[in-house]
Protein backbone atom coordinates (compact mmCIF):
# COMPACT_ATOMS: atom_id res chain seq x y z
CA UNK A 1 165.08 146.45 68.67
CA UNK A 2 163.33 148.90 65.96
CA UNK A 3 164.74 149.08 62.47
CA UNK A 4 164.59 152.41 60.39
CA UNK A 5 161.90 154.20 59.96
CA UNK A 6 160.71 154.39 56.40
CA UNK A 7 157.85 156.48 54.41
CA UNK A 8 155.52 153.12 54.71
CA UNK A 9 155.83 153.61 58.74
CA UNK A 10 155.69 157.31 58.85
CA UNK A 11 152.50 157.47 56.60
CA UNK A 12 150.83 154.84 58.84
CA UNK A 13 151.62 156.72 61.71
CA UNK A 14 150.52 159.63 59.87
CA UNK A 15 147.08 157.66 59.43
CA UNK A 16 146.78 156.54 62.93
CA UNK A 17 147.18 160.33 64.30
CA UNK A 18 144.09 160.98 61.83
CA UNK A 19 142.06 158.16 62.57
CA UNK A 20 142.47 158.50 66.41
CA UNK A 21 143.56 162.10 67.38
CA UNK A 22 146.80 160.86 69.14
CA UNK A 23 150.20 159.68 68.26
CA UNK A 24 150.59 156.16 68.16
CA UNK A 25 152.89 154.35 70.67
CA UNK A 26 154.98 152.75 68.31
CA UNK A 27 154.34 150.41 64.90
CA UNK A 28 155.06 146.90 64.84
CA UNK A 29 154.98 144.52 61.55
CA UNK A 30 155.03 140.75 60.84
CA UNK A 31 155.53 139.86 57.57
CA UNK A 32 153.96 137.01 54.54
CA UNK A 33 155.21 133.78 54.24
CA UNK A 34 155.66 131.36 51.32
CA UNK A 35 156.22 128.05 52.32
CA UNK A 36 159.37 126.50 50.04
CA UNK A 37 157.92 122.88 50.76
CA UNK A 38 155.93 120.97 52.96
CA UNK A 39 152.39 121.77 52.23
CA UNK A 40 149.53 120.35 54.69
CA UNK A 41 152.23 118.60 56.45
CA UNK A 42 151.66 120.88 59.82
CA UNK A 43 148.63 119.31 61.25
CA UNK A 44 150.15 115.88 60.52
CA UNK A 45 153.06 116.24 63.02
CA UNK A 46 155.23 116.88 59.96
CA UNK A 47 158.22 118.85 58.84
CA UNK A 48 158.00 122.61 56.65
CA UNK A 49 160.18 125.11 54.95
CA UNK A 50 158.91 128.33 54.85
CA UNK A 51 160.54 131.60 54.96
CA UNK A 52 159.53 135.24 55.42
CA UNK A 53 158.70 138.01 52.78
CA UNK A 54 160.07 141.62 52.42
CA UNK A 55 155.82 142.33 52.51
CA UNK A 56 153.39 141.89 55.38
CA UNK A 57 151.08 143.46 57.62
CA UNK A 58 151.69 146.44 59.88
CA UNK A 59 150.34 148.04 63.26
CA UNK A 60 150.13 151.20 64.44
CA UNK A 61 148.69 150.90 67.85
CA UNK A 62 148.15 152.95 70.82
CA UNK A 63 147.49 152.10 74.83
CA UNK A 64 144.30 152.63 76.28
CA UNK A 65 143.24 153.21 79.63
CA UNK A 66 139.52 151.47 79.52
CA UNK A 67 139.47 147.80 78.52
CA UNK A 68 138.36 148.61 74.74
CA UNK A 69 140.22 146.82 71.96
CA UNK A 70 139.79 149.26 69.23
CA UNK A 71 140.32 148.02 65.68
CA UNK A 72 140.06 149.35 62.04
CA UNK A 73 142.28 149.08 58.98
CA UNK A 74 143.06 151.07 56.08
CA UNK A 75 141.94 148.39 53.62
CA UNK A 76 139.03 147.95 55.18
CA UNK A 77 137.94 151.40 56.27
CA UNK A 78 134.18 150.58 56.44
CA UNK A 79 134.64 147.63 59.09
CA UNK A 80 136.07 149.22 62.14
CA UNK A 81 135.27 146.94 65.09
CA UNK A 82 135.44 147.97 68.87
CA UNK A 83 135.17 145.30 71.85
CA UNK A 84 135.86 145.45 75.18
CA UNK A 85 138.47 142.96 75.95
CA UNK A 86 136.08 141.00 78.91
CA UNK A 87 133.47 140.58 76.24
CA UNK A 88 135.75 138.66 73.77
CA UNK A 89 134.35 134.87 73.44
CA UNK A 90 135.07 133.01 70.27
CA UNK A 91 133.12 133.84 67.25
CA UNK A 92 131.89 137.50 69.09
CA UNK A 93 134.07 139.59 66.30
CA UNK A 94 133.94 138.41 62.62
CA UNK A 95 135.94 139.19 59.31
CA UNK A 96 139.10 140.22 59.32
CA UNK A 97 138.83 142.17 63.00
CA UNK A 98 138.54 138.61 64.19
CA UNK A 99 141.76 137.16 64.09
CA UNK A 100 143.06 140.67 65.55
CA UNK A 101 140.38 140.27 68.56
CA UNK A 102 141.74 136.49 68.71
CA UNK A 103 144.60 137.33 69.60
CA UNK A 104 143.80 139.48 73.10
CA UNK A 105 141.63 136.60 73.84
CA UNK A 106 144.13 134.04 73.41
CA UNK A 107 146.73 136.47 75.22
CA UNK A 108 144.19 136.33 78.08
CA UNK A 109 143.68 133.39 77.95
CA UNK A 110 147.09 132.10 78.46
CA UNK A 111 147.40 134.53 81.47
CA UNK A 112 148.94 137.64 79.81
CA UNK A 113 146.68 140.71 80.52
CA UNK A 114 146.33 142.65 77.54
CA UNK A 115 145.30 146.65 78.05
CA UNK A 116 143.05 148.02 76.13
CA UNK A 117 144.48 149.63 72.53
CA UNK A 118 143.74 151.39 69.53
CA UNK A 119 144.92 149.56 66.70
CA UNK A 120 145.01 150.80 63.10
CA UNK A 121 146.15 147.68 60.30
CA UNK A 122 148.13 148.31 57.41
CA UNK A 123 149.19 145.86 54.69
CA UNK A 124 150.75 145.57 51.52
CA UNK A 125 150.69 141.86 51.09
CA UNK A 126 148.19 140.93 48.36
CA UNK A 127 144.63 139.90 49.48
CA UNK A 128 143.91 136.41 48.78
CA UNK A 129 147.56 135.16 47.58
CA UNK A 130 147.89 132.61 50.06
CA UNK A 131 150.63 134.37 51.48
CA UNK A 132 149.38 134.12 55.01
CA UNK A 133 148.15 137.65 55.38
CA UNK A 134 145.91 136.53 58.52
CA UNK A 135 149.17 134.91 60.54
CA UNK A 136 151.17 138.20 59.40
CA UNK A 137 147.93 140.34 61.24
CA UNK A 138 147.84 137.89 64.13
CA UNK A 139 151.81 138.00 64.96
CA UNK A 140 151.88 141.88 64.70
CA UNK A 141 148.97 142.91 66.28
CA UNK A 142 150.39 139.63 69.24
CA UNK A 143 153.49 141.78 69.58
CA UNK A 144 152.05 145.30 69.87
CA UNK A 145 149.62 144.15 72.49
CA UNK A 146 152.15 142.22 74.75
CA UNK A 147 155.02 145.37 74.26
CA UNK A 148 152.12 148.15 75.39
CA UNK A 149 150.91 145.68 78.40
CA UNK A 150 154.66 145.05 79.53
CA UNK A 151 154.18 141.01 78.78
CA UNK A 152 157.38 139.59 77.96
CA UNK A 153 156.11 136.04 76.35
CA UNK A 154 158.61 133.91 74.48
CA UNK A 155 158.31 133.67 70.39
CA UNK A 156 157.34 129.89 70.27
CA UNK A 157 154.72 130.31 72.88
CA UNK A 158 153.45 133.58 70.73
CA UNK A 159 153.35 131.81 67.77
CA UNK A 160 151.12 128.99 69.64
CA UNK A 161 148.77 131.79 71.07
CA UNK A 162 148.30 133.45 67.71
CA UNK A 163 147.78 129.75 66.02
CA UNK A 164 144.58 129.17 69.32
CA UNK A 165 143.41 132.99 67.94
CA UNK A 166 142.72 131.19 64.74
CA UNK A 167 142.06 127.61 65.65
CA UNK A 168 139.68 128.65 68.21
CA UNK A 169 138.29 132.41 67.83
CA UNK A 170 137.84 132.46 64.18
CA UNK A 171 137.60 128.83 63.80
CA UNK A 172 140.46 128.12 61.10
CA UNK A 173 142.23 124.18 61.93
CA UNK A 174 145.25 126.07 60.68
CA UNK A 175 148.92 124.57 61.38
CA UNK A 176 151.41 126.32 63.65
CA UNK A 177 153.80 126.51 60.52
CA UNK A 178 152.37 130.35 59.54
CA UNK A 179 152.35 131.75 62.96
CA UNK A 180 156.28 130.25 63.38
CA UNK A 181 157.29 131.36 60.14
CA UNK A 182 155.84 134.84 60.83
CA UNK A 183 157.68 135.43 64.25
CA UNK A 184 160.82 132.93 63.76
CA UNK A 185 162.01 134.23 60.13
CA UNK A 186 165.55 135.21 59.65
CA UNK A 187 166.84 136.81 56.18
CA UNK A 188 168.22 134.85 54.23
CA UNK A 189 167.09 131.85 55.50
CA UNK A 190 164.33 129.49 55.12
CA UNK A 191 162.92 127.66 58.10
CA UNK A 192 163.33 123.95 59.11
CA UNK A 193 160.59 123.44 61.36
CA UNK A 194 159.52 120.32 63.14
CA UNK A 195 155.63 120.58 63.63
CA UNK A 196 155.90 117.97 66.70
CA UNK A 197 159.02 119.27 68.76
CA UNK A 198 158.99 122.57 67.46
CA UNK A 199 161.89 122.72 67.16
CA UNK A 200 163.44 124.87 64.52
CA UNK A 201 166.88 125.50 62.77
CA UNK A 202 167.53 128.09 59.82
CA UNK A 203 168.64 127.04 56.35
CA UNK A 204 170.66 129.40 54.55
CA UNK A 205 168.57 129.77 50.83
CA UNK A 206 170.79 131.30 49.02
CA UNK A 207 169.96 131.58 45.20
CA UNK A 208 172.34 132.48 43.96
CA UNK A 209 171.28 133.16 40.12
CA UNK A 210 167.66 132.26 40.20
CA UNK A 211 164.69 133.29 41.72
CA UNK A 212 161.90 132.75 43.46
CA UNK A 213 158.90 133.67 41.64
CA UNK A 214 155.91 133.92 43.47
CA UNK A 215 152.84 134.17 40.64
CA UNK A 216 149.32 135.10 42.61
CA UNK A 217 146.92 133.69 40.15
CA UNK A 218 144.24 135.49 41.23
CA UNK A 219 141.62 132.85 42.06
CA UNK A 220 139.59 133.28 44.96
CA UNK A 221 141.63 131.96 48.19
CA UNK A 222 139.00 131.08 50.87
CA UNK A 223 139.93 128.44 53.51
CA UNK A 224 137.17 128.67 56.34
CA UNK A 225 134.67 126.63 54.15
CA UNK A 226 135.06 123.43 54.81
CA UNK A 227 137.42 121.92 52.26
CA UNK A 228 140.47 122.85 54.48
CA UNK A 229 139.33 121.21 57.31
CA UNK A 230 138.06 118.16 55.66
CA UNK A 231 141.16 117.77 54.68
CA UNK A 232 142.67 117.75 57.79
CA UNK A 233 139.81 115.31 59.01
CA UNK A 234 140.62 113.04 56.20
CA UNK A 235 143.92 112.97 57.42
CA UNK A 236 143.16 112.08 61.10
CA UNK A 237 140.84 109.55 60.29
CA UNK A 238 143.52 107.61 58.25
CA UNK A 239 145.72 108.09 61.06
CA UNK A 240 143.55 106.50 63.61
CA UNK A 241 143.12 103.28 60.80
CA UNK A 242 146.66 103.01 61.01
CA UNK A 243 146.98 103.26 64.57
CA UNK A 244 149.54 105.85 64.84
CA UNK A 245 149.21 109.62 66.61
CA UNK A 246 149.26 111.65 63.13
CA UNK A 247 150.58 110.75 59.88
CA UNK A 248 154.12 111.79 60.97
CA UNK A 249 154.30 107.93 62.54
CA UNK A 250 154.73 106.16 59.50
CA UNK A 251 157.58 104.96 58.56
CA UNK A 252 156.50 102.11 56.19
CA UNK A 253 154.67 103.38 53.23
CA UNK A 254 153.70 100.50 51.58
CA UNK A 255 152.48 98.86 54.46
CA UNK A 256 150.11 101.61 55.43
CA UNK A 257 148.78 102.01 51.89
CA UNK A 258 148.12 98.20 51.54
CA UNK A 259 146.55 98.19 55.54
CA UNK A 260 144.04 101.37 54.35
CA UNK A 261 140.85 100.09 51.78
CA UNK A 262 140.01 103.96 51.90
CA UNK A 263 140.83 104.99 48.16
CA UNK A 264 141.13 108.81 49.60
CA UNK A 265 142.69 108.21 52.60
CA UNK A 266 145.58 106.09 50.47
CA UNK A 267 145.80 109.23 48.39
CA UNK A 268 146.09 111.82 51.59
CA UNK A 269 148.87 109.58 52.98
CA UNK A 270 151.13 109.14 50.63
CA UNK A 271 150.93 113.04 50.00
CA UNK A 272 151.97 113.67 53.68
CA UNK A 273 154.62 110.67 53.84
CA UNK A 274 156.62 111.67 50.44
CA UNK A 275 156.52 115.85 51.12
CA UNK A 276 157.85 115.17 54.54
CA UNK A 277 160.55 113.32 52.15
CA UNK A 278 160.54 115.83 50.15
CA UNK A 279 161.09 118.19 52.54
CA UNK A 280 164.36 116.39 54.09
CA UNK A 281 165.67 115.98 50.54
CA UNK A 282 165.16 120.13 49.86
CA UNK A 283 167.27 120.69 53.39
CA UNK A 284 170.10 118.65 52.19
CA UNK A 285 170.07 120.26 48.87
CA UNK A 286 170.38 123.88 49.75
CA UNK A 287 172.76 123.27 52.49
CA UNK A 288 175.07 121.39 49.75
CA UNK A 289 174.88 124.66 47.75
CA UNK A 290 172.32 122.61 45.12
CA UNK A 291 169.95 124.96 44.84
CA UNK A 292 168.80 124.31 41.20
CA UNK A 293 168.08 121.02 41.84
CA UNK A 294 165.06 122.32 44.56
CA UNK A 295 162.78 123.04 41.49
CA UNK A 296 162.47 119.29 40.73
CA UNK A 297 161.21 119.31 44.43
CA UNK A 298 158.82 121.61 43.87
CA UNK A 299 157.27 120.38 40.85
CA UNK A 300 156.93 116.88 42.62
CA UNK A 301 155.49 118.58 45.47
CA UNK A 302 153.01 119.91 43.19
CA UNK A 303 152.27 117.07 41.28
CA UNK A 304 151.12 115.14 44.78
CA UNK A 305 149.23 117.98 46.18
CA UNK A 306 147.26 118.20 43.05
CA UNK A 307 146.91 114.35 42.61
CA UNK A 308 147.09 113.11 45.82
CA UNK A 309 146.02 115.76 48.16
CA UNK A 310 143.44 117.23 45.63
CA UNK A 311 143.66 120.61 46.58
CA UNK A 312 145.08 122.21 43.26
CA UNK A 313 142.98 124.38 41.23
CA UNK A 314 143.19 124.90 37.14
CA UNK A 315 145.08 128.12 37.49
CA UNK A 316 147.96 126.67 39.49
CA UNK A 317 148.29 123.96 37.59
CA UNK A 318 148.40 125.97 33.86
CA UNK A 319 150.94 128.42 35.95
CA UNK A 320 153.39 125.55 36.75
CA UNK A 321 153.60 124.08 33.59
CA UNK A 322 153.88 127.06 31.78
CA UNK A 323 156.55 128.50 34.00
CA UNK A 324 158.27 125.20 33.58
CA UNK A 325 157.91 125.05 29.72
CA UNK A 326 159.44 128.34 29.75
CA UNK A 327 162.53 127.50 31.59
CA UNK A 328 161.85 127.55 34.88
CA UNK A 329 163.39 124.63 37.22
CA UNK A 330 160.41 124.14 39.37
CA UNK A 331 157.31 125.03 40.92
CA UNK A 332 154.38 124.33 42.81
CA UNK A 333 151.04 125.83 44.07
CA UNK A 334 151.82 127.33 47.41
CA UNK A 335 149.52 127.63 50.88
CA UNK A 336 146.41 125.49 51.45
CA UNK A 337 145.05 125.43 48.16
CA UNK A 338 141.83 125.85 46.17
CA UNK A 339 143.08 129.33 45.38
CA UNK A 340 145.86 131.69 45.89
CA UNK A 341 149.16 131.35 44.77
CA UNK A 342 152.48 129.29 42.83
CA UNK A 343 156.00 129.59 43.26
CA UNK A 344 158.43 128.91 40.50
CA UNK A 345 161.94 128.26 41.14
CA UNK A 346 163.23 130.54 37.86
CA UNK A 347 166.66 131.66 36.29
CA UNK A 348 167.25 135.47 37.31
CA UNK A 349 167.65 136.07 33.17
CA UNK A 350 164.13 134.36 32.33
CA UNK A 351 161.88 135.98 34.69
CA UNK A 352 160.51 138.14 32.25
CA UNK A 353 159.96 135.25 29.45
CA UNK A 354 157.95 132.89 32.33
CA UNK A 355 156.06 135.87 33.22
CA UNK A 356 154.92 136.52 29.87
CA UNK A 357 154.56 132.94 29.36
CA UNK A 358 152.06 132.92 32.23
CA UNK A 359 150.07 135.88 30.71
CA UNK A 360 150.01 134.59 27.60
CA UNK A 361 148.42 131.66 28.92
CA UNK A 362 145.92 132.69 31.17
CA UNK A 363 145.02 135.17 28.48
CA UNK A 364 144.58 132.63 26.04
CA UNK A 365 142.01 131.30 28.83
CA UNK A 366 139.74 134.42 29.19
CA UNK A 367 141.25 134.43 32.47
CA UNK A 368 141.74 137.05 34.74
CA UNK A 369 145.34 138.50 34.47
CA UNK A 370 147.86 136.96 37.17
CA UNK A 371 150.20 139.56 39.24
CA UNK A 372 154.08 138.49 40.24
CA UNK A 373 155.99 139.38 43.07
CA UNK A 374 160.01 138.28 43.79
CA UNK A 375 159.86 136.37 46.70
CA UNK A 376 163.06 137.39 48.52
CA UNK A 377 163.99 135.67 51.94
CA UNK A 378 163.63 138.66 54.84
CA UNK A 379 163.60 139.09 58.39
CA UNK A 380 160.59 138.62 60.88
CA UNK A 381 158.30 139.83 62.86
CA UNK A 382 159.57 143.30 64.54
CA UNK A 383 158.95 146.41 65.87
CA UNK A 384 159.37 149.31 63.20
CA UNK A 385 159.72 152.37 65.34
C-alpha cells in the first residue's frame, strides 16, 4: 500500500527522471530509528525498544533489463557506483554504495533474484547522528529491489537479509535490532523486540506532555573501526567464561561477576544483564501509562553504557546532564556510541530551555554547535508512490 505523495517524493522523482532519462517505477522509503533502551543488547541475545522516525532514507528506483545495479545518491553526487549484480562479492563496492550493493547480494544469496535497477538515494536523516541511516538505506533499497523483481519475502526474513548485507558485505557485526526496527515500526509505538526469538510486540509510547528530544551532538559517528566490534568480542568472550550461549543466559548476576577475574569483561556484563532489566522495567512502565518515570531509565541506561560499557563520549555525557539540570526527566546517549547522538526524555514546555541549556554548554566548550530534532514515533518502512 502507497501513502500520499508529497513534494519530498515528487522532487526525488523529479531527480531520478534527470539523473536517468526515465521515470522511475515507483519510490520506496524506510525510515531512522532511535532506540528508547536497550543499547548493545542485540548481539547478546537480548531484548530492545526502538521505534521509527518521521525521517529516513528514500528510493527512487527503476527496473533494468541487463543485470547492472546502478547506484548514486543526491548527497553523494560524486560517488555513483555501477555493478553488475553476478560480480557482487563482499567488500567489491565500498562507502555508502556498499550497503545498497549488500543488499542484492544478500537477496541473491538467500535465493531471491534481484533484476537489475537504477537506483537514485535520497535522505533527510542527519549524517552521522546515530540514527541508523545505513539500516534505513538497506531496508528501502531491500524493498524496491524485491517489489521490481516480483519477490514476495516476509519482513523478518528482510530484516535478516539486510542485517547479512551489513554483517557480511560491508563488514559491520551490527545487531538485527536496526534492520527490525526499520521494516517492523508502527506509529505510535515503540518496539519490544526479542533479539533471540524474534519475536516482536508493539508498545503503545504515548507521551503524552513530554517529549522526546533527540540532541545530535555532532561528534564524529564511525562504527566500522574496530571499537564496535571489540565490543561485541569482549562480550562473547565473557560469555564463553561463563559457559552460557550469549550474555542473554544469565540469570544470576552476582554469580557471574564473582566467576569472571576479567575486570572488563565484569564491566561488559553487568551492562548487558541490568539494560535487559532495564528494558523490561521501561515496557511495564509505558504500558501502565508511567511514562515520566522512563527518563530515570534512561539516565541509568546511560550511566552503565558510559561506565560499564565504555562507549560514551564527552559530548553525550555534558548533553545528558545538562538536559537533566535543566528539567528534563531523562536521557541517555543513543546508538553504538563513540559519537552520534542523546535522547532526553523532556517536558513539552521546557524544550526550548534544555535546548539552550545544551548550547550554552557546548558553547562554553569551544565546541561545535549541537542540532535537535523531535523524535516522534512513525510508521515503517513503505512504499511512497
Amino acid at each position: 500500500m502507497s501513502t500520499p505523495i508529497t513534494n519530498a517524493s515528487r522532487d526525488l522523482d523529479a531527480a531520478f527522471h534527470e539523473a536517468y532519462r526515465r521515470p522511475s517505477d515507483g519510490i520506496w522509503h524506510a525510515p531512522g530509528r532511535v532506540n528508547l533502551i536497550g543499547e548493545h543488547t542485540d548481539y547478546n541475545d537480548g531484548l530492545v525498544l526502538p521505534f521509527a522516525l518521521a525521517q529516513g532514507v528514500s528510493v527512487a528506483a527503476a527496473a533494468r533489463d541487463d543485470d547492472v545495479l546502478e547506484l548514486r545518491s543526491l548527497q553523494a553526487a560524486d560517488e555513483a557506483a555501477s555493478v553488475r549484480l553476478d560480480d557482487l562479492a563482499p567488500g567489491a563496492t565500498e562507502g555508502w554504495a556498499g550497503y545498497a550493493a549488500g543488499v542484492a547480494w544478500a537477496l541473491r544469496e538467500a535465493g531471491h533474484r534481484p533484476r537489475g535497477a537504477s537506483l537514485l538515494i535520497d535522505s533527510d536523516l542527519p549524517q552521522g547522528a546515530g540514527l541508523s541511516s545505513s539500516a534505513a538505506l538497506e531496508c528501502a533499497v531491500a524493498l524496491a529491489l524485491c517489489e521490481l523483481s516480483g519477490a514476495e519475502v516476509p519482513r523478518p526474513e528482510l530484516a535478516r537479509l539486510a542485517q547479512r548485507a551489513e554483517n557480511d558485505f560491508v563488514g559491520m557485526p551490527c545487531g538485527i535490532m536496526d534492520q527490525s526496527a526499520a521494516l517492523l515500526c508502527t506509529a505510535g509505538h515503540a518496539l519490544l523486540l526479542d533479539c533471540r526469538s524474534e519475536l516482536s510486540a508493539q508498545v503503545p509510547l504515548d507521551l503524552g506532555g513530554l517529549t522526546l528530544l533527540v540532541v545530535d551532538t555532532r561528534a564524529a559517528h564511525e562504527l566500522v573501526d574496530g571499537e564496535y566490534a571489540s565490543r561485541r568480542a569482549e562480550c562473547e568472550a565473557a560469555a564463553g567464561a561463563l559457559g552460557v550461549p550469549a550474555l542473554r543466559d544469565v540469570t544470576d548476576l552476582t554469580a557471574a561477576l564473582d566467576a569472571l577475574d576479567d575486570p572488563v569483561q565484569r564491566r561488559r556484563v553487568r551492562h548487558v544483564v541490568t539494560e535487559n532489566h532495564r528494558v523490561e522495567a521501561t515496557v511495564g512502565l509505558l504500558r501502565a501509562g508511567a511514562v515520566t518515570e522512563v527518563g530515570a531509565m534512561l539516565t541509568a541506561a546511560h550511566l552503565s553504557l558510559r561506565d560499564q560499557f565504555e562507549v560514551s563520549w564527552p559530548e553525550a555525557d555534558v548533553a545528558v546532564e545538562t538536559a537533566v539540570r535543566a528539567g528534563a526527566r531523562g536521557g541517555r546517549m543513543v546508538g553504538g556510541g563513540f559519537g552520534g547522538s542523546v535522547i532526553a526524555l523532556v517536558p513539552s514546555g521546557l524544550v526550548g530551555r534544555v535546548c539552550d541549556a545544551v548550547l550554552t554548554a557546548y558553547e562554553a566548550r569551544g565546541w561545535r554547535a549541537p542540532a535537535f530534532l523531535t523524535a516522534v514515533p512513525s510508521a515503517g518502512a513503505r512504499r511512497l508512490t
